[in-house]
Protein backbone atom coordinates (compact mmCIF):
# COMPACT_ATOMS: atom_id res chain seq x y z
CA UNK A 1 -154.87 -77.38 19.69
CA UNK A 2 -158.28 -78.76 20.91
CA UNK A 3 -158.07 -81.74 23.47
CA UNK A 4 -159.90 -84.02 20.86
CA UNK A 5 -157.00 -83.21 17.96
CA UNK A 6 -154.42 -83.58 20.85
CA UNK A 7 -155.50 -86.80 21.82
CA UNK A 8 -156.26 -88.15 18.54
CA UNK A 9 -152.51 -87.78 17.98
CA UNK A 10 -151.59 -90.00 20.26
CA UNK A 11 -150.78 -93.84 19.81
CA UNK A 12 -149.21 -97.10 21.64
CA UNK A 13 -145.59 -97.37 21.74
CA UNK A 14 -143.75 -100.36 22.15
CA UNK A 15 -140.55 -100.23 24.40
CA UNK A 16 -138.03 -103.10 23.97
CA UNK A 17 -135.27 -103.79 25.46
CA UNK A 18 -132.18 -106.13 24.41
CA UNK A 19 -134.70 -106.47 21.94
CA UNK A 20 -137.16 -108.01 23.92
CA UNK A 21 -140.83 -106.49 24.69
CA UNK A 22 -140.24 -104.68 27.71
CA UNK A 23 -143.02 -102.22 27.84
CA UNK A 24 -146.10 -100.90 25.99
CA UNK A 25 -146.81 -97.13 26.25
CA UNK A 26 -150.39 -95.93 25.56
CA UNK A 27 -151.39 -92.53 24.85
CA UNK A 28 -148.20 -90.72 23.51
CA UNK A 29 -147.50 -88.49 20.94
CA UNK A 30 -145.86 -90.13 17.79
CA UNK A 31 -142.51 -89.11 18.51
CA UNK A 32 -140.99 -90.23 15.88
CA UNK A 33 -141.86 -87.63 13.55
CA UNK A 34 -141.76 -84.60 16.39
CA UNK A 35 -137.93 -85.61 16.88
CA UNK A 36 -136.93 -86.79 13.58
CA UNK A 37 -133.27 -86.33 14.18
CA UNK A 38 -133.19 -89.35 17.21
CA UNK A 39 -135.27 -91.12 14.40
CA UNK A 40 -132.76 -91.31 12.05
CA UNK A 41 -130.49 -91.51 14.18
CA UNK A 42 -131.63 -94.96 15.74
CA UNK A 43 -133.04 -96.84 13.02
CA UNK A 44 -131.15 -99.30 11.31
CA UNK A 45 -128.89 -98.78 8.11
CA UNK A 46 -131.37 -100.60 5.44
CA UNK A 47 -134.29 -98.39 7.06
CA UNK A 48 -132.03 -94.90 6.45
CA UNK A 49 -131.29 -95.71 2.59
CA UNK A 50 -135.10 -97.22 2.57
CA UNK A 51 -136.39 -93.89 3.58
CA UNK A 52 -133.78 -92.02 1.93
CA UNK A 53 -134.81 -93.86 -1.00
CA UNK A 54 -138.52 -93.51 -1.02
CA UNK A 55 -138.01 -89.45 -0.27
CA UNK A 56 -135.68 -89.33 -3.01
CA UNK A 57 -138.33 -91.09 -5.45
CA UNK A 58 -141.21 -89.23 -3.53
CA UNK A 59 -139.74 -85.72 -4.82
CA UNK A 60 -138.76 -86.46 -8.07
CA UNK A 61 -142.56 -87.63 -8.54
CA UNK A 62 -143.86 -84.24 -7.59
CA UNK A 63 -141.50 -82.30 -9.22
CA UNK A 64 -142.41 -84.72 -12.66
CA UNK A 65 -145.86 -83.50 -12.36
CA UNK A 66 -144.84 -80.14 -11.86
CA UNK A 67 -142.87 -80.32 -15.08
CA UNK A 68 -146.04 -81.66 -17.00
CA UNK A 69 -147.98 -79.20 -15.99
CA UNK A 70 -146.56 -76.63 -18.95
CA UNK A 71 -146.41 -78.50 -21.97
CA UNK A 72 -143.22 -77.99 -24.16
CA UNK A 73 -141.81 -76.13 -20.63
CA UNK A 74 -138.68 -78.26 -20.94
CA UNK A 75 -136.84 -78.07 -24.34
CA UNK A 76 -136.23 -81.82 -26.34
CA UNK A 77 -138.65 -83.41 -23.72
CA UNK A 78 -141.81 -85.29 -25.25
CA UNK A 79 -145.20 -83.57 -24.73
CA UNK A 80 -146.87 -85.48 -22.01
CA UNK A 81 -144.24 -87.54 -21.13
CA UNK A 82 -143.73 -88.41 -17.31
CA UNK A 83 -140.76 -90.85 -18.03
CA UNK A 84 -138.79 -87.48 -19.69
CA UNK A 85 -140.06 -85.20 -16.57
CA UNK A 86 -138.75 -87.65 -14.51
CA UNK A 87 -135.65 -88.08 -15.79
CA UNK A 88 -134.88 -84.37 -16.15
CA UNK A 89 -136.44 -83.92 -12.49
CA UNK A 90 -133.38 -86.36 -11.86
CA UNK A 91 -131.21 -84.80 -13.59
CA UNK A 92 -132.09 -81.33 -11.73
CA UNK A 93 -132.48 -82.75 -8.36
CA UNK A 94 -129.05 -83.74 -8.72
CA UNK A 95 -127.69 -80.82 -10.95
CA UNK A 96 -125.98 -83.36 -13.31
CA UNK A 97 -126.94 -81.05 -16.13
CA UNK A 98 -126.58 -83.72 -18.81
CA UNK A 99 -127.40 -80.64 -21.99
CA UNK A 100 -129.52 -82.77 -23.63
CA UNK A 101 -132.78 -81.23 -21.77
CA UNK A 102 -133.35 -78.25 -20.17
CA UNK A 103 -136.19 -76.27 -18.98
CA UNK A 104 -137.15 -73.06 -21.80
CA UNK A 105 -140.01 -71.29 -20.07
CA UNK A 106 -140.16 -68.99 -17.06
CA UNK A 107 -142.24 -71.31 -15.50
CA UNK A 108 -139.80 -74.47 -15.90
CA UNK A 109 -136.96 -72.61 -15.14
CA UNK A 110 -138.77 -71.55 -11.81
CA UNK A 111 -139.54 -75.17 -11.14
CA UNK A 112 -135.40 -75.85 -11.86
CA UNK A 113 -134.20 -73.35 -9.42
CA UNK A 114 -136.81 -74.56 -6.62
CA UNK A 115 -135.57 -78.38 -7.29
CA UNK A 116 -132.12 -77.33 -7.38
CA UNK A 117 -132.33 -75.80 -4.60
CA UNK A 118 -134.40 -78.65 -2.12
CA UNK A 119 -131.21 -81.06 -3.71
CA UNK A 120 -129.09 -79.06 -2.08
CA UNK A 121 -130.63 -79.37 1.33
CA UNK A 122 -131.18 -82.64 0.48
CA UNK A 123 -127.49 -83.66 -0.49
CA UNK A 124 -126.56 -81.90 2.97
CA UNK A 125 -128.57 -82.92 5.25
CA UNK A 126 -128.23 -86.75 4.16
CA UNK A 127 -124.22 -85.94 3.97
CA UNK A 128 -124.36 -84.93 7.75
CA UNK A 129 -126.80 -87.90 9.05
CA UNK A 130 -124.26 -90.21 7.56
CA UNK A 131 -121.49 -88.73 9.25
CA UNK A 132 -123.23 -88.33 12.49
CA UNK A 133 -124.27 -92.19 12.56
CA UNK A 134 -121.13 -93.08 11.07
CA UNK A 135 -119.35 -91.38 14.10
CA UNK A 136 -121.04 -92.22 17.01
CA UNK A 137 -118.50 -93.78 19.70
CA UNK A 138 -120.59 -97.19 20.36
CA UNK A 139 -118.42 -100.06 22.22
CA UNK A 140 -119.32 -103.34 20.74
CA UNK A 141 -119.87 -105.14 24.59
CA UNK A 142 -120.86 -108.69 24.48
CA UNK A 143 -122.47 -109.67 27.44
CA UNK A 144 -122.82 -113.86 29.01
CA UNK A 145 -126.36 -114.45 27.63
CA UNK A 146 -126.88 -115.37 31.53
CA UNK A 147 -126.42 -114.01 34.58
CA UNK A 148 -125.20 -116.82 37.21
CA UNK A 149 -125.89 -117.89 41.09
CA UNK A 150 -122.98 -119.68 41.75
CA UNK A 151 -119.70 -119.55 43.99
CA UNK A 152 -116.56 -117.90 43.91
CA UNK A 153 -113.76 -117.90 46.67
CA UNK A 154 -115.61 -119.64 48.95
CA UNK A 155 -118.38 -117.10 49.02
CA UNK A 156 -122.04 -117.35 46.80
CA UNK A 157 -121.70 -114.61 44.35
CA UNK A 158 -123.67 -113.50 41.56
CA UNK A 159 -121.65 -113.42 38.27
CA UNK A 160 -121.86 -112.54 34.65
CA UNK A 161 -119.09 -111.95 31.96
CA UNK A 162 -118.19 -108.84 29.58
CA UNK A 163 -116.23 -109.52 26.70
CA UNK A 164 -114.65 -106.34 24.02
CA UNK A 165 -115.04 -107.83 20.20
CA UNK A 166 -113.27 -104.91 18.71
CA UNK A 167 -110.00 -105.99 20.04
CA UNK A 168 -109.05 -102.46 21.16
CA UNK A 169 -108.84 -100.95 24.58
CA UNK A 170 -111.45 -99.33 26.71
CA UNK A 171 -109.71 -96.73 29.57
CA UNK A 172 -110.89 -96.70 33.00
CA UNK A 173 -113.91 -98.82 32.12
CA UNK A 174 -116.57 -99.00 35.10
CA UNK A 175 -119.45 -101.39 35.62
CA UNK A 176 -122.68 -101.12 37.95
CA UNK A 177 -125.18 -103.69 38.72
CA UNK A 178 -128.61 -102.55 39.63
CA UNK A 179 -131.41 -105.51 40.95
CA UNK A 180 -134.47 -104.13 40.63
CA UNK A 181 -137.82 -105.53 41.61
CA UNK A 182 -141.46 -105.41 41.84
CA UNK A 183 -142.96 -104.19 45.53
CA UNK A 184 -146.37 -103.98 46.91
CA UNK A 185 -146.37 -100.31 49.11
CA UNK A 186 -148.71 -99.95 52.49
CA UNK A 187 -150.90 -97.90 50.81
CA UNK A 188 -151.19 -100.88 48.60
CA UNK A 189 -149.27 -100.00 45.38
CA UNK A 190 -147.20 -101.54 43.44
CA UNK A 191 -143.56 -100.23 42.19
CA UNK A 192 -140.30 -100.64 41.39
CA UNK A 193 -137.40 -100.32 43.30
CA UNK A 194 -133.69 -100.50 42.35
CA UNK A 195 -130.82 -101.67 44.66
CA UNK A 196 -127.28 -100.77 43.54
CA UNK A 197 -125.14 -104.24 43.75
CA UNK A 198 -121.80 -103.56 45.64
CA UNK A 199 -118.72 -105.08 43.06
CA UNK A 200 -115.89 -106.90 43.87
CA UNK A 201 -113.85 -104.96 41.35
CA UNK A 202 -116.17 -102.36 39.64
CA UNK A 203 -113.35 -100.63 37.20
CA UNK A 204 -110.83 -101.17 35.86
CA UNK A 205 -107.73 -99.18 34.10
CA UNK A 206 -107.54 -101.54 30.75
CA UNK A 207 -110.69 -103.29 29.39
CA UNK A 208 -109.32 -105.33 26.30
CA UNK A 209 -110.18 -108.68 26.72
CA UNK A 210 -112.99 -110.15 28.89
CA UNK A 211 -113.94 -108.83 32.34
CA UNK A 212 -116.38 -111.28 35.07
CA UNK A 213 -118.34 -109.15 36.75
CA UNK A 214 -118.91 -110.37 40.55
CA UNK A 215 -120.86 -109.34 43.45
CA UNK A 216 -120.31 -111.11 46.53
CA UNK A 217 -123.65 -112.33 48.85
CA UNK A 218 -123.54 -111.84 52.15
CA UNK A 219 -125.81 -110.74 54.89
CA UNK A 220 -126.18 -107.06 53.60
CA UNK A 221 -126.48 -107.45 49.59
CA UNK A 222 -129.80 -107.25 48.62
CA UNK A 223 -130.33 -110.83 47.21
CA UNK A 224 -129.24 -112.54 50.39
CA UNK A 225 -131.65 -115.52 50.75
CA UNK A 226 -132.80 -115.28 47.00
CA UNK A 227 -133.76 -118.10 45.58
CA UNK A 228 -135.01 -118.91 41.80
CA UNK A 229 -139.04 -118.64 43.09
CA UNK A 230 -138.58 -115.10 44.59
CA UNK A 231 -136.98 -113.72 41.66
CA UNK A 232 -139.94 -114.77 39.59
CA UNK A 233 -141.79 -113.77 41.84
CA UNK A 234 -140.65 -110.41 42.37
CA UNK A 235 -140.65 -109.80 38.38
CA UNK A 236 -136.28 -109.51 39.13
CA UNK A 237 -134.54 -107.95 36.80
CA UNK A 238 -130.85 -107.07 36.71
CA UNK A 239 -129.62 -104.34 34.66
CA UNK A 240 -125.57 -103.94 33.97
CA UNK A 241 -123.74 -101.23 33.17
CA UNK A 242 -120.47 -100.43 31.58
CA UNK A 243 -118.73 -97.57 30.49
CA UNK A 244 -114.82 -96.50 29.35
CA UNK A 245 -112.93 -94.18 27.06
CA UNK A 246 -112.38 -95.74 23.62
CA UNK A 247 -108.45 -95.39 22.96
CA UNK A 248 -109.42 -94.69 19.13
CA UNK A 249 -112.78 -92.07 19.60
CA UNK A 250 -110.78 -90.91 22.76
CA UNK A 251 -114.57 -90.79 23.91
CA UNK A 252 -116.55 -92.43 26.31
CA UNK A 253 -118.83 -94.97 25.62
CA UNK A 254 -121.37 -96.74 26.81
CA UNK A 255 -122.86 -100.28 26.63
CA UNK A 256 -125.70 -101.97 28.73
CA UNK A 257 -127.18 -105.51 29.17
CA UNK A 258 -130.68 -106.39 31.33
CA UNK A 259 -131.32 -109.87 32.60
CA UNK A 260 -134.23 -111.06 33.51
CA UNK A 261 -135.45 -113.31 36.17
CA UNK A 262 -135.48 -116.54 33.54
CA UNK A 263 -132.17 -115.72 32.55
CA UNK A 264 -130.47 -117.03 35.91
CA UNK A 265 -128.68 -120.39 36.10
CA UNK A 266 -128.08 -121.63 39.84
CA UNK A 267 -124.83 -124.30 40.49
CA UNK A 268 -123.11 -123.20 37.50
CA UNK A 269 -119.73 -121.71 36.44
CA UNK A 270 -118.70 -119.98 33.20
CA UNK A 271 -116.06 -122.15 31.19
CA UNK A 272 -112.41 -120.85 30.91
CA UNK A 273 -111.80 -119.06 27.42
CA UNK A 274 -108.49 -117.51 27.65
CA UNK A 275 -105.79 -120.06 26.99
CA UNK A 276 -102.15 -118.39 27.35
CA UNK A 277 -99.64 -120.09 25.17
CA UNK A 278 -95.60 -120.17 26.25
CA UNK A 279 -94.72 -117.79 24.46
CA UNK A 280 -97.13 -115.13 26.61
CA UNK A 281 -99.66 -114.91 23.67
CA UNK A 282 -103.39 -115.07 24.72
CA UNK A 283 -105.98 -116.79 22.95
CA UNK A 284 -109.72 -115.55 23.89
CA UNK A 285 -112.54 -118.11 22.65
CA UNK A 286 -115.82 -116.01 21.70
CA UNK A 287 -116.95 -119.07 20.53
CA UNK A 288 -117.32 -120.46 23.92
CA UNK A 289 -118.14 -117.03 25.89
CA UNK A 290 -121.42 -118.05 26.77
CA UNK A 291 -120.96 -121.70 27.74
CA UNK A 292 -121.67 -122.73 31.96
CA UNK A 293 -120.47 -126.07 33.54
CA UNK A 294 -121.86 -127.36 36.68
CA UNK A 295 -120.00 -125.48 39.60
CA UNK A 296 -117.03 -127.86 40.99
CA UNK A 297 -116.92 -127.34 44.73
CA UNK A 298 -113.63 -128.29 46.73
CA UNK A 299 -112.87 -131.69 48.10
CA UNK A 300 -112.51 -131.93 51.69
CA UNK A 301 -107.98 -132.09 52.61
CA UNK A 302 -107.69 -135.70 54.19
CA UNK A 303 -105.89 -134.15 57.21
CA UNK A 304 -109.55 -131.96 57.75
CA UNK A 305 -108.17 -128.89 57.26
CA UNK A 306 -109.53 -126.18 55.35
CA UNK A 307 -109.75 -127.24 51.89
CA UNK A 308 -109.07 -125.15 48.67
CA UNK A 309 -111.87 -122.42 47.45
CA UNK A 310 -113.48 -122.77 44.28
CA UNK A 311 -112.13 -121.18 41.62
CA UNK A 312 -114.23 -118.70 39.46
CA UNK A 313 -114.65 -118.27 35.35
């Protein structure tokens, strides 16, 4: 292809992520329509039937004007009428066969056999995109809309909360916290680097209710002597990680959450959602999952010993 058709092919992209503008590539191919599998894979349910739809209307258009194009090809269809070639083109398309028309020339019946035939491929190819986006393992994750600076056993800590909505269990779930930022090179550019975040506990046999993610600061994690005007600073971003085995797919899957530097409280603490009633029967409160309270440090012991350690969501 010549570089002026190559290029003219290409566009701007825009990358989100969470849903958020993350990104804007210029100067790619449109490759939406070169991988048209991942495409309707990834779009959303009303724009599948939308485009399912409109291709499904699109063909029985052209094969309408096809139809037209012999008058009297298609026995007890009016002359020149598109509403009757459409109708039968329906009819064909999806070999209902009804007997009241039906094509009576070579030419029609040619026209039949080539529309009966794209249904086909039609009926099974939009039979195994349903399947395949019916079947995909996805773990519905819900992550604290923040991520939080804050303290937990006596020790600062970063923290954020994972919760499972689908009330089943995830096997040998694992979570990784990456902080990446924004650095200025010696040669004098700029690019980002990622830092794994070391876990308190990253897995764990039996995800089912709600996990708090922790990392512990101290002199060698990476955001040791962070404060809110570096992260901005820096262009922060933090981006979690967690994967398991779904007991019911008995596949893995995966779900992710990014936070960004404005999405950091400082002093606060996640509220307590799981209330455990006598009988041993937990109660988890989605409704709450994303709530914060100021952070309650410990009060000094009046003898001046050590006192208590705060206690974490």
């Amino acid at each position: 292809m010549p570089p002026h058709r190559r290029l003219a092919r290409l566009h701007q992209r825009r990358i989100t992520v969470d849903g958020r503008p993350f990104a804007t590539l210029k100067g790619v191919p449109a490759l939406r329509w070169q991988d048209p599998y991942h495409f309707l894979l990834s779009i959303s349910w009303g724009g599948f039937f939308g485009l399912a739809l409109a291709i499904y209307l699109i063909a029985n258009l052209i094969f309408a004007g096809l139809y037209l194009m012999e008058p009297g090809g298609v026995t007890n269809a009016r002359i020149g009428s598109f509403t009757d070639a459409f109708f039968f083109s329906v009819q064909t398309l999806g070999t209902m066969g009804y007997g009241v028309m039906a094509p009576n020339t070579v030419y029609a019946n040619s026209v039949a056999a080539a529309e009966s035939f794209t249904g086909m491929l039609g009926v099974a190819q939009i039979t195994g995109l349903i399947f395949a986006r019916f079947s995909r393992p996805k773990a519905l994750i819900l992550f604290s809309r923040n991520i939080l600076f804050t303290q937990h056993d006596g020790h600062p800590v970063l923290m954020l909360r994972a919760g499972n909505t689908r009330g089943n269990q995830i096997l040998e779930a694992e979570a990784s916290v990456s902080f990446s930022t924004m650095r200025i090179t010696e040669e004098g550019t700029m690019m980002r680097g990622f830092e794994e975040l070391k876990l308190v506990r990253a897995k764990s046999p039996l995800f089912a209710l709600s996990w708090t993610i922790v990392h512990r600061i101290d002199e060698s994690s990476p955001l040791y002597g962070q404060t809110e005007w570096t992260l901005r600073q820096s262009h922060a971003t933090f981006i979690v990680l967690l994967s398991g085995t779904d007991e019911n797919y008995s596949q893995k899957v995966y779900s992710r959450k990014t936070y960004e530097a404005g999405d950091v409280l400082w002093g606060q603490r996640f509220v307590d959602i799981i209330k455990v009633h006598d009988d041993g029967h937990r109660l988890l409160d989605f409704g709450r999952f994303h709530d914060t309270e100021p952070q309650r440090l410990p009060k000094p012991q009046p003898d001046g010993g050590p006192s208590q350690p705060p206690v974490g969501a």
